[in-house]
Each structure stands twice: as C-alpha cells, then as structure tokens.
N, C-alpha and C. Protein backbone atom coordinates (compact mmCIF):
# COMPACT_ATOMS: atom_id res chain seq x y z
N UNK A 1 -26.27 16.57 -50.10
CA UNK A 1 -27.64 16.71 -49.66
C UNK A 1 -27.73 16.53 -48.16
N UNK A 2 -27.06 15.68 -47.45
CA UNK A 2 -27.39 15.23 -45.80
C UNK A 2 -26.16 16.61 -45.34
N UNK A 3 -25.29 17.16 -45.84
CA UNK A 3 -24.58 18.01 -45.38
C UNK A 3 -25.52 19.25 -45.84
N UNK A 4 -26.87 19.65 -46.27
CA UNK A 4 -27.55 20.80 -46.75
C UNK A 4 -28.21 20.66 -45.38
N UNK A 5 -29.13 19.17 -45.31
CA UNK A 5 -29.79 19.25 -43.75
C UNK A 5 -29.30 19.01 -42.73
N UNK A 6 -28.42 19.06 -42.86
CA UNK A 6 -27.55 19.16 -41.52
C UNK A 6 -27.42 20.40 -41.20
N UNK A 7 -26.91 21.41 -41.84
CA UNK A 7 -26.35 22.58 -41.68
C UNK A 7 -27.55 23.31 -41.82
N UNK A 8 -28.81 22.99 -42.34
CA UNK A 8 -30.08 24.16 -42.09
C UNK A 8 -31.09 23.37 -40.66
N UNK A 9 -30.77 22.20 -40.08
CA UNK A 9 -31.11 21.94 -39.23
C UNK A 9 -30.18 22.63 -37.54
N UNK A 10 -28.88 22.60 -37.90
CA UNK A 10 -28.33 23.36 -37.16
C UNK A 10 -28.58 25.18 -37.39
N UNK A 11 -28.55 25.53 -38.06
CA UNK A 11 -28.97 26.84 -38.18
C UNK A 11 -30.31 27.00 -37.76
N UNK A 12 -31.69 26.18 -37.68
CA UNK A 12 -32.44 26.16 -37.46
C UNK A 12 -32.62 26.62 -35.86
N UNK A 13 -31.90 25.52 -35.06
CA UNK A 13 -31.57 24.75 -33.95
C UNK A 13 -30.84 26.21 -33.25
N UNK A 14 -30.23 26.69 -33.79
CA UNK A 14 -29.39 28.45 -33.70
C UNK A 14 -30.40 29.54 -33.54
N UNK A 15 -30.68 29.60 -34.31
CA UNK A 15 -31.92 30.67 -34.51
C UNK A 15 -33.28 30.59 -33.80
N UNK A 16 -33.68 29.55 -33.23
CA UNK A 16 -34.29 29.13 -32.25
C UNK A 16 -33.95 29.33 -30.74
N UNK A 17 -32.73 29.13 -30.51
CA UNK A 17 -31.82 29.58 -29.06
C UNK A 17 -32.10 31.03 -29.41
N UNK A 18 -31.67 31.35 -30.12
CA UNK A 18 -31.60 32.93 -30.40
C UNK A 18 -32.62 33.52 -30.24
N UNK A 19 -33.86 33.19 -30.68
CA UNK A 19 -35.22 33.83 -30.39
C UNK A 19 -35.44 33.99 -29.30
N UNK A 20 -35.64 32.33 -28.39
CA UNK A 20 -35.54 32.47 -27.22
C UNK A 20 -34.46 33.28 -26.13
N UNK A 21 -33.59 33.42 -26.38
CA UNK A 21 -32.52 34.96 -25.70
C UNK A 21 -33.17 35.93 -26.04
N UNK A 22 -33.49 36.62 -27.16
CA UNK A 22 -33.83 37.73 -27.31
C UNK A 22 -35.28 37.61 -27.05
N UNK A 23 -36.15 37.42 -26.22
CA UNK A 23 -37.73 37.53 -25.79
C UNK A 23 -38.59 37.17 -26.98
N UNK A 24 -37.94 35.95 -27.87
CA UNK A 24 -39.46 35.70 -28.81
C UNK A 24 -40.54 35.19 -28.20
N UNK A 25 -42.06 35.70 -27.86
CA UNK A 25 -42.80 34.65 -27.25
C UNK A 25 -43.15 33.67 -28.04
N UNK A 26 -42.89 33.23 -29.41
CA UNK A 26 -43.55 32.23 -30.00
C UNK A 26 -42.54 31.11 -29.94
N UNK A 27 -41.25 31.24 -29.39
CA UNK A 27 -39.77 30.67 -29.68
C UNK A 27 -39.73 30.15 -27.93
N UNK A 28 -40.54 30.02 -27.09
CA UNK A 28 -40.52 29.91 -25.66
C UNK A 28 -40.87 30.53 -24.95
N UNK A 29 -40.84 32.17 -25.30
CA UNK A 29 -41.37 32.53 -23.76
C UNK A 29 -40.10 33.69 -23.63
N UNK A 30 -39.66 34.88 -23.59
CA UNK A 30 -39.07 35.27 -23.01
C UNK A 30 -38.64 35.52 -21.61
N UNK A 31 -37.03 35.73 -21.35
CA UNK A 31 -36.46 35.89 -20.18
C UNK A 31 -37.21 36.89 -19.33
N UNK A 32 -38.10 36.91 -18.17
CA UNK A 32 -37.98 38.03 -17.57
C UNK A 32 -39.57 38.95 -18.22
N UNK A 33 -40.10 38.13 -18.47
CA UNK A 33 -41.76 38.70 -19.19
C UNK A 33 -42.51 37.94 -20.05
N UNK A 34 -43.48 38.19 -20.50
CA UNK A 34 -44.76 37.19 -21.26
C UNK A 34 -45.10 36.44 -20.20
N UNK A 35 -45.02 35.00 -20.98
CA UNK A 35 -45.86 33.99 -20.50
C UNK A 35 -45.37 33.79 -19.00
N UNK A 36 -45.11 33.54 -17.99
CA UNK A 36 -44.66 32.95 -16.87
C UNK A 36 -44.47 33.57 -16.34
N UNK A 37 -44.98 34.64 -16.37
CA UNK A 37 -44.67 35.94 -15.30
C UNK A 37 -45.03 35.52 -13.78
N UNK A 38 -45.84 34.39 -14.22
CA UNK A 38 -46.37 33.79 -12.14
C UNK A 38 -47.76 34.75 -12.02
N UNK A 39 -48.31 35.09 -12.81
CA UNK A 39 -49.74 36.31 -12.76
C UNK A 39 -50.63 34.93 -12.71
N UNK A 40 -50.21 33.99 -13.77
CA UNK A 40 -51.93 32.66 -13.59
C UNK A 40 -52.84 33.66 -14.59
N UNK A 41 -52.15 34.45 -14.98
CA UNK A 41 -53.29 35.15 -16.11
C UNK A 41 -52.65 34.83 -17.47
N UNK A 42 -53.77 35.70 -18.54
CA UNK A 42 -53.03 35.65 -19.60
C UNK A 42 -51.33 36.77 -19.53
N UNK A 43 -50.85 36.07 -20.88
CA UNK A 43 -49.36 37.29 -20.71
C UNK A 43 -49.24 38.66 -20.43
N UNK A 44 -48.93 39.30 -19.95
CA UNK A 44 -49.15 40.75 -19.96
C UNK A 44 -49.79 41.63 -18.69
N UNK A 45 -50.74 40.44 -18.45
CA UNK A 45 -51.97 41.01 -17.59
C UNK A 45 -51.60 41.67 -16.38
N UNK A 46 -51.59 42.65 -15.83
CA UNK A 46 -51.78 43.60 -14.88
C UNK A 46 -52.20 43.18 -13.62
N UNK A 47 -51.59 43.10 -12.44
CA UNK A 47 -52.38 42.13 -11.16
C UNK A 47 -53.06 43.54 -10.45
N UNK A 48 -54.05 43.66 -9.86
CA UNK A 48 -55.02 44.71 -9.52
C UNK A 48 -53.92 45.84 -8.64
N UNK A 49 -54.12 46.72 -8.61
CA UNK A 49 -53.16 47.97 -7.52
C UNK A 49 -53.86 47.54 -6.32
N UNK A 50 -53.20 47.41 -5.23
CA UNK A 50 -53.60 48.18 -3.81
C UNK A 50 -54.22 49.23 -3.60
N UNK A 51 -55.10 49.69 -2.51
CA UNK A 51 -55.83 50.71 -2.15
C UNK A 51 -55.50 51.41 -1.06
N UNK A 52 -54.65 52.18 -0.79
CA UNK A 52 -54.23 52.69 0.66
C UNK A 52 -55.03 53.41 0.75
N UNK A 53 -55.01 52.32 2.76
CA UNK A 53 -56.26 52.69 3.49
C UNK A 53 -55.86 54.24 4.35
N UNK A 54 -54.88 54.21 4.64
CA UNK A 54 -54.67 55.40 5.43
C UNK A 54 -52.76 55.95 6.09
N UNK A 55 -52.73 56.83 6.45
CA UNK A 55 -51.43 57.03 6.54
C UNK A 55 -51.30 58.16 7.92
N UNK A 56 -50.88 57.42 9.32
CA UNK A 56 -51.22 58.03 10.10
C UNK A 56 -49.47 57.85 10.94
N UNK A 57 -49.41 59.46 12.08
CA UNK A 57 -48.46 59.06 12.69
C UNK A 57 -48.74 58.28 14.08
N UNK A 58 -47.59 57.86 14.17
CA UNK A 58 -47.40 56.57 15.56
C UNK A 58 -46.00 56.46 15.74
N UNK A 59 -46.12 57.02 17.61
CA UNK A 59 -44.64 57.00 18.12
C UNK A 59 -43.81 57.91 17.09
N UNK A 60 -43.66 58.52 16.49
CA UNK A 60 -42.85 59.49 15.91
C UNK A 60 -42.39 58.86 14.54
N UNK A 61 -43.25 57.71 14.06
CA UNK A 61 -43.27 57.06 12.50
C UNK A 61 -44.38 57.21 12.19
N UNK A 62 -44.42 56.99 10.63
CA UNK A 62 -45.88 57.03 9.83
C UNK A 62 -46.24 55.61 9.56
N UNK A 63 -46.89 55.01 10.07
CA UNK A 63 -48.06 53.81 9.72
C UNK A 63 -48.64 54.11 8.40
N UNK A 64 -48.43 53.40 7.45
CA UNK A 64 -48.94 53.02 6.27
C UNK A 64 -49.85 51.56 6.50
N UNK A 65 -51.21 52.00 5.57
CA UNK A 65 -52.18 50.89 5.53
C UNK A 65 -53.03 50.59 4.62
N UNK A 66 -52.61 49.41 3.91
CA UNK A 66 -53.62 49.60 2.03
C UNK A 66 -54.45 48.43 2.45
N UNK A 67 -55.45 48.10 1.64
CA UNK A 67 -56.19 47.15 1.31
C UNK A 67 -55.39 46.25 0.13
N UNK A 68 -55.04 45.02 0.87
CA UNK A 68 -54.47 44.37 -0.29
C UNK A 68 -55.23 43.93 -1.64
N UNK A 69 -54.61 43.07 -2.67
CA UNK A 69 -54.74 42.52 -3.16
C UNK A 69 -54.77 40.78 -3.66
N UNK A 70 -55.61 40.01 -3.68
CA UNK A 70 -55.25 38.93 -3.28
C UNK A 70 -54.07 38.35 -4.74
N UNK A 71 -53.51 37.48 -4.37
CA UNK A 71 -52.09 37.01 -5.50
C UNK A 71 -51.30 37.91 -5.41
N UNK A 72 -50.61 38.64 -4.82
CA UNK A 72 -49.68 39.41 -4.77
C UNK A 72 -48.65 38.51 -3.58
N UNK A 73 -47.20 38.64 -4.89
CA UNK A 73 -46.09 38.40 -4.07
C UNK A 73 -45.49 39.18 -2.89
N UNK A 74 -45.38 40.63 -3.47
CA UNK A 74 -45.14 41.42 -2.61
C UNK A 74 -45.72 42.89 -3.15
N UNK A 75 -45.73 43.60 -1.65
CA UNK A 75 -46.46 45.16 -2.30
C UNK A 75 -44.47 46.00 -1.72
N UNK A 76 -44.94 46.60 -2.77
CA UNK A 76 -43.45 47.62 -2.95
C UNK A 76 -44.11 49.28 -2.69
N UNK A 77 -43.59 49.33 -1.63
CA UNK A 77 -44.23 50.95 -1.71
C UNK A 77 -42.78 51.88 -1.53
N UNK A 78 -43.52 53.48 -1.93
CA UNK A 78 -42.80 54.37 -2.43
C UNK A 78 -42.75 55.82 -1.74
N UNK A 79 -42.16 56.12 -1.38
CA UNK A 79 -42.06 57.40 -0.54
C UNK A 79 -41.86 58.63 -1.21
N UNK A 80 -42.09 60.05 -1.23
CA UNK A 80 -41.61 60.95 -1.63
C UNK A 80 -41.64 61.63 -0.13
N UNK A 81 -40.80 63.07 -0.52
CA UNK A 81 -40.79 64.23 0.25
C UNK A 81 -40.78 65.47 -0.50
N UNK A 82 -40.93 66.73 0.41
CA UNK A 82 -41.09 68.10 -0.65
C UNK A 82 -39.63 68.35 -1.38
N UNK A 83 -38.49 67.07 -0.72
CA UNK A 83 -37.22 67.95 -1.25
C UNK A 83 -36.94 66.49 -2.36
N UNK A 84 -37.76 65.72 -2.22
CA UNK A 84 -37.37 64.18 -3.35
C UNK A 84 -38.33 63.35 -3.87
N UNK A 85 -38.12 63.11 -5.21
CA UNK A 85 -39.31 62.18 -5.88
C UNK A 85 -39.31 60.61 -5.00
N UNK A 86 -40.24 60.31 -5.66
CA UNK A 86 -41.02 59.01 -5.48
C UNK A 86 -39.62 57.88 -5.52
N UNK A 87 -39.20 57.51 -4.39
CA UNK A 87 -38.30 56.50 -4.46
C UNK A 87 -38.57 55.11 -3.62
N UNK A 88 -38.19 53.63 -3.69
CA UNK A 88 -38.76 52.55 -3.49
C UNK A 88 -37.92 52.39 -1.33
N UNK A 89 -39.32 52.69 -0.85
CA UNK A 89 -39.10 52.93 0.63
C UNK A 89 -39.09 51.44 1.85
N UNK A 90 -39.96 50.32 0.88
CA UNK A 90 -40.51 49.41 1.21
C UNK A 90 -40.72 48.03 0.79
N UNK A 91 -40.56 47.09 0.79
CA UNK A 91 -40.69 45.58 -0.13
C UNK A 91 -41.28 44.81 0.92
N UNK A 92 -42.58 44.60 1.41
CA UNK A 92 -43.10 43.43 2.21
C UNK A 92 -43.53 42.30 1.30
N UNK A 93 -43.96 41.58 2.23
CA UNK A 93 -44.57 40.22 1.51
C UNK A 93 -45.93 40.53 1.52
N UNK A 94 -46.84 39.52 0.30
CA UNK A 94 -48.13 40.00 -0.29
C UNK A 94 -48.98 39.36 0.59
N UNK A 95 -48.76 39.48 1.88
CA UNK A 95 -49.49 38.40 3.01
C UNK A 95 -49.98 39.94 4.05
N UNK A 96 -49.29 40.83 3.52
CA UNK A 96 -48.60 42.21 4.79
C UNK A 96 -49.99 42.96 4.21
N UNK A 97 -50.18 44.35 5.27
CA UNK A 97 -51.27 45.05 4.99
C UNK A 97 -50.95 46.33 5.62
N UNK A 98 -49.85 46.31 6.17
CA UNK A 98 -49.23 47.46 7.09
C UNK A 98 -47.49 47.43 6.99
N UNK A 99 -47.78 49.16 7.22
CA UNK A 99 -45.87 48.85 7.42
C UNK A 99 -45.73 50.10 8.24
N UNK A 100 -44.69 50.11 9.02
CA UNK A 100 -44.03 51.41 9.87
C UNK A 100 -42.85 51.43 9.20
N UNK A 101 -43.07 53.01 9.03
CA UNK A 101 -41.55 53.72 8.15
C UNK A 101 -40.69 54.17 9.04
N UNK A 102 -39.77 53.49 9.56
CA UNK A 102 -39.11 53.83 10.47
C UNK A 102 -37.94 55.38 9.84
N UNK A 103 -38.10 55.48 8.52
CA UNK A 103 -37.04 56.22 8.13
C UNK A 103 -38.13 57.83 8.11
N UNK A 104 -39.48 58.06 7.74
CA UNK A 104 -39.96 59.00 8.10
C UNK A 104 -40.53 59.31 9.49
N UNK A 105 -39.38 60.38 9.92
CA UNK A 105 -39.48 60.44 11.27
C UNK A 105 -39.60 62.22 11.17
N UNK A 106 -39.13 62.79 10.21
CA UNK A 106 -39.01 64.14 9.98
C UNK A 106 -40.26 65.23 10.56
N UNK A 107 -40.11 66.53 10.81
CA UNK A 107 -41.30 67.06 10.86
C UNK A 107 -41.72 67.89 9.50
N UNK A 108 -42.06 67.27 8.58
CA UNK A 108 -42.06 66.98 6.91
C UNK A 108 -43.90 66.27 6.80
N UNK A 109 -44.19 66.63 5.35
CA UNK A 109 -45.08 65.65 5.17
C UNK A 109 -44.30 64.37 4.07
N UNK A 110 -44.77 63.42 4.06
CA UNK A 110 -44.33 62.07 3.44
C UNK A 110 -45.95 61.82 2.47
N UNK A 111 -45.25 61.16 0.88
CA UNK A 111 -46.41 61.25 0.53
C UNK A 111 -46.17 59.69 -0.25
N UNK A 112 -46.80 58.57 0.16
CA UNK A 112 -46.90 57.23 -0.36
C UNK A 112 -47.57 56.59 -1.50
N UNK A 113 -47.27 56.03 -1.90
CA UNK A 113 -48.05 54.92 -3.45
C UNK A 113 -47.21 53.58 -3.23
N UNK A 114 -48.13 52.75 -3.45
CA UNK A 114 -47.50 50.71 -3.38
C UNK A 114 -48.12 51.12 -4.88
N UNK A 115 -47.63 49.44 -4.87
CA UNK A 115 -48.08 48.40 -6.50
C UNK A 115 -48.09 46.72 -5.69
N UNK A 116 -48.35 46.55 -6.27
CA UNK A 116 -48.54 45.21 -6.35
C UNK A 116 -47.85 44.24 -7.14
N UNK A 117 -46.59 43.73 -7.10
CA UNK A 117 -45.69 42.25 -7.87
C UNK A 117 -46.20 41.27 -7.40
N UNK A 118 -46.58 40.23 -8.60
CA UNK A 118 -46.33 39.36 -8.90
C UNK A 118 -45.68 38.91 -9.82
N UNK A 119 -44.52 37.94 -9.81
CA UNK A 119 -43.25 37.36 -10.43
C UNK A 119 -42.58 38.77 -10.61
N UNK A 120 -42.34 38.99 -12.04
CA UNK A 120 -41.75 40.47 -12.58
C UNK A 120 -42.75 41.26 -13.04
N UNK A 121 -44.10 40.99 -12.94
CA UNK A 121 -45.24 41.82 -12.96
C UNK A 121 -45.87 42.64 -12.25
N UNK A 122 -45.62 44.18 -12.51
CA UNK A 122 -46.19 45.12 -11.04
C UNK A 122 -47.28 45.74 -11.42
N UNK A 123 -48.31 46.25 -10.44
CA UNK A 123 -49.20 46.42 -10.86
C UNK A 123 -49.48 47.84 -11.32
N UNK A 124 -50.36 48.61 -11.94
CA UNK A 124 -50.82 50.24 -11.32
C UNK A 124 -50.32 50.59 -10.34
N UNK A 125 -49.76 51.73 -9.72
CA UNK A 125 -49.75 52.72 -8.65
C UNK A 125 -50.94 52.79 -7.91
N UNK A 126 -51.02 52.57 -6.64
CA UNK A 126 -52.15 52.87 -5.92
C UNK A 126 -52.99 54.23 -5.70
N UNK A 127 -53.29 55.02 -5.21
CA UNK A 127 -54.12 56.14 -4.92
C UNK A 127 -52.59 56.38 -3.91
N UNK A 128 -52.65 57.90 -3.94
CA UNK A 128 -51.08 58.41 -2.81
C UNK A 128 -52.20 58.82 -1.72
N UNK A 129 -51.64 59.07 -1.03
CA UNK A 129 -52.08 59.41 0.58
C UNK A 129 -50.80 60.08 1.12
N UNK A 130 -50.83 61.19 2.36
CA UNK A 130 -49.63 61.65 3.08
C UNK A 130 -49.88 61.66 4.31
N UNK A 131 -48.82 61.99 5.02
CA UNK A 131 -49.24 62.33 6.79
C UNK A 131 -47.60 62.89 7.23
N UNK A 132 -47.57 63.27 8.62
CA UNK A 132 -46.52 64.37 9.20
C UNK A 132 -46.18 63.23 10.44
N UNK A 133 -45.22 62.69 10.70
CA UNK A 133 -44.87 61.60 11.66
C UNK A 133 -44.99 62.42 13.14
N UNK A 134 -45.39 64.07 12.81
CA UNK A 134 -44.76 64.89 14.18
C UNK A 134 -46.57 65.40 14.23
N UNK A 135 -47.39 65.21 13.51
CA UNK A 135 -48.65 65.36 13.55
C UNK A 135 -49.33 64.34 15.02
N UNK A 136 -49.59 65.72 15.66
CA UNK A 136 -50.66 64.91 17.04
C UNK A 136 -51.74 65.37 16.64
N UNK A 137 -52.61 63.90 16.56
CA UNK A 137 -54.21 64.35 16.06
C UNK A 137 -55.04 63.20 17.27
C-alpha cells in the first residue's frame, strides 16, 4: 500500500513537470505565453498597435514616426520594398517614437508597419505608410 502511494505520488509529481513543459496553463503557466507574458493584462491580451505618424525623407534616409503606445517594451518595425516582403528592419525601445533607416537610402519607395512587444506579446500591425529617401518635397 505505501509502495502504491508512493509510486502514484511520484507519477503524479511527473506528470505535473510534464504539463508544465508542454504549456499547460492550469499546471503553471506555460514557457514562453499565457499568464506572464509581462502585458499586466489578462492571458492572451493584445497590447494596442502603434499608429504611424508619418514617413518622410531626411539627408538621403527615411524618418519613420508612430504614435506610441503606452506599456510597450519595444516597437519592432518592418520594412518592405517592390523587390521584398515585409522583413524585421528595426527593434527600439518602447520609450522611442522615431527611427532613421539608415539602410533605406535607395531611389525606391519603402513601405513600413511596427507592432508593439510586450514580454513575448506583439501587438496588431500598425497602419503601413511609404516614402522615397531620394524624394525632395
């Protein structure tokens, strides 16, 4: 009998680690999502998108400019061109409200979208906006 609860208390004790590895939220909390994402919200919850304010050239770069979001760790923004998708151009801190793309310098248009992270939580895609770094306006 003490060797039955022993061995279904250890199996218990097993299967419990185990939940928790594989993302049970009722077993702790999974690795890397749910509860503790660092949002301060409920699990899951979505932290608001950014609003880019505008996308203008300067000195032969494009100035990017959103309206933040407040609680944001960092805004991650995204670049495309006519010859390449949407790839990750940018990682500031959620304090930032501007960035110069030093890498669009082309006489090309560039077409941008951020999100908004907090912990491993990103937000919506913002509204895209474009501009020509070789554009005199």
């Amino acid at each position: 009998m003490a060797f039955s609860r022993l061995t279904r208390c250890i199996g218990v004790a097993a299967c419990g680690v185990a939940l928790v590895a594989c993302g049970d939220p009722d077993a702790g909390g999974p690795p890397g999502g749910g509860a503790g994402g660092g949002g301060g919200g409920p699990a899951g919850a979505l932290p608001d998108a950014p609003v880019l304010a505008f996308v203008m050239p300067m000195t032969g770069v494009l100035h990017v400019e959103w309206t933040p979001q407040d609680g944001c760790d960092a805004f991650e923004g995204e670049r495309k061109d006519p010859m390449n998708d949407y790839a990750v151009a940018f990682t500031v801190a959620g304090t930032k409200k501007s960035y110069m793309d030093p890498e669009a310098t082309e006489d090309m248009e560039y077409t941008y979208r951020l999100r908004c992270k907090v912990g491993e939580i990103y937000s919506e895609y913002s509204n895209e906006m474009s501009g020509n770094p070789t554009d005199e306006e």
